[in-house]
Protein backbone atom coordinates (compact mmCIF):
# COMPACT_ATOMS: atom_id res chain seq x y z
CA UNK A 1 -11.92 -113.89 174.44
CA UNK A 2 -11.12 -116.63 176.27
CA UNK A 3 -8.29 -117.97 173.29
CA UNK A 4 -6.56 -114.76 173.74
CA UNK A 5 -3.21 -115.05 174.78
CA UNK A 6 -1.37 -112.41 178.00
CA UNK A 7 0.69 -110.66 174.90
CA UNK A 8 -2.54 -110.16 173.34
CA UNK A 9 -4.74 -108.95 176.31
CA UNK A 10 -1.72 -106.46 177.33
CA UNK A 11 -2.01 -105.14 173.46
CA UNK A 12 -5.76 -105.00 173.68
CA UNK A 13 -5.51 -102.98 177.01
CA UNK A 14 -3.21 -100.79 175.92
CA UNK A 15 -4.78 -99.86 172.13
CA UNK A 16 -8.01 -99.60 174.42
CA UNK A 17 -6.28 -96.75 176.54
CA UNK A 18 -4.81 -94.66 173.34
CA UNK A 19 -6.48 -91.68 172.05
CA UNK A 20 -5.74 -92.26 169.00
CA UNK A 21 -6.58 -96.23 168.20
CA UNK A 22 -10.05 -96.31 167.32
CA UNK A 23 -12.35 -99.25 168.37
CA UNK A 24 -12.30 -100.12 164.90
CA UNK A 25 -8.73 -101.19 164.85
CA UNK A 26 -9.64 -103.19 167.92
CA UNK A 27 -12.44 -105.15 166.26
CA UNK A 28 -9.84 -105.33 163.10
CA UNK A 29 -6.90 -107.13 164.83
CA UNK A 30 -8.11 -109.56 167.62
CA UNK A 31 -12.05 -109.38 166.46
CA UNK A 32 -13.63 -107.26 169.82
CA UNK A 33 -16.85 -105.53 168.91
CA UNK A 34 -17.09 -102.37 171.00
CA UNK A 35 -19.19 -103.75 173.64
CA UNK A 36 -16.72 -106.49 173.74
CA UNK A 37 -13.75 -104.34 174.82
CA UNK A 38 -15.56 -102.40 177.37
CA UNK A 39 -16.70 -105.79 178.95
CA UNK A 40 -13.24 -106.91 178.31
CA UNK A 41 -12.31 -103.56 179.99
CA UNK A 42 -14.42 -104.61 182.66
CA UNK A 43 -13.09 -108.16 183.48
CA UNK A 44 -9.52 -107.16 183.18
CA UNK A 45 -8.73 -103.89 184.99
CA UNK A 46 -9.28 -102.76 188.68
CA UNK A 47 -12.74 -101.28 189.42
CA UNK A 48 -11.17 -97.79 189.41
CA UNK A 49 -8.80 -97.91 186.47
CA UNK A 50 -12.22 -99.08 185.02
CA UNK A 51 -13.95 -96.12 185.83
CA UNK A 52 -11.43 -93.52 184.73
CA UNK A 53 -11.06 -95.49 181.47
CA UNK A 54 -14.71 -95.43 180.89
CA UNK A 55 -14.87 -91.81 181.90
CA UNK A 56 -12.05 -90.63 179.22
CA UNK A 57 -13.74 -92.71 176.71
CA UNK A 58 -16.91 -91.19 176.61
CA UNK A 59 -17.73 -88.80 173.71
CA UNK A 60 -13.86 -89.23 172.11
CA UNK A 61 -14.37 -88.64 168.63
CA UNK A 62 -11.13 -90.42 168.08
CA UNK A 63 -11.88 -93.69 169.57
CA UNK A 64 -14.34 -93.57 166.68
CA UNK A 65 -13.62 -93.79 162.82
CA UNK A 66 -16.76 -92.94 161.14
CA UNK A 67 -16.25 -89.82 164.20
CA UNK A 68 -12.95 -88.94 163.25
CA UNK A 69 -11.37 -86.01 160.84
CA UNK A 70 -11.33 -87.26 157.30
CA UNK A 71 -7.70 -86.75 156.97
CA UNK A 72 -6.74 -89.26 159.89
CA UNK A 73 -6.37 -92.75 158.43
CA UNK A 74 -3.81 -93.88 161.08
CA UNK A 75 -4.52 -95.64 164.26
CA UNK A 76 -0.86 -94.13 166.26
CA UNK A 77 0.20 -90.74 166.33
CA UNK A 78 3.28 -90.00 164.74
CA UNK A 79 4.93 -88.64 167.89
CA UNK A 80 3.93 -91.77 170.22
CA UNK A 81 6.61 -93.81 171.56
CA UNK A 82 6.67 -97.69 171.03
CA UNK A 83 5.79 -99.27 174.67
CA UNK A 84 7.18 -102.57 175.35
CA UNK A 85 5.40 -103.66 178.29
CA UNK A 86 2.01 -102.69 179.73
CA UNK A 87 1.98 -100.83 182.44
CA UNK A 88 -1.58 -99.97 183.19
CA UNK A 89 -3.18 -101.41 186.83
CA UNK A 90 -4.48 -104.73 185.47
CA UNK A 91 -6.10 -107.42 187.42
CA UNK A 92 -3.87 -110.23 188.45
């Protein structure tokens, strides 16, 4: 974690905050088990951006691929807007 650079944290914190990005892609791209990102979670957002994170996490079948509908292969909705810069409470 620590050779990540801001660009990549901000993309990290924001896949970690989609519905629709499973923790799979995650682990994929920059190499964050699970428990990684939630500690990664932990370190990098306020206590209480933490907490409702964690709390709209738990049980999401789509933040899980081997959870998910068999006919959703894609980690983005179709619908979602590109975001260009993160704008989720971070630690600073």
């Amino acid at each position: 974690m620590n050779t990540l650079t801001e660009k990549d944290k901000d993309r990290i914190i924001e896949m970690a905050w989609e519905d629709r990005t499973p923790f799979e892609a995650i682990e994929f791209q920059f190499g964050l088990s699970e428990k990684e990102v939630i500690e990664f979670m932990r370190l990098n957002s306020k206590a209480s951006s933490f907490r409702m994170w964690r709390k709209r996490m738990n049980g999401r079948s789509t933040k899980h691929q081997q959870l998910r509908e068999k006919g959703i292969n894609r980690f983005k909705c179709s619908m979602q807007r590109a975001i260009s810069l993160n704008k989720i409470a971070k630690r600073g």
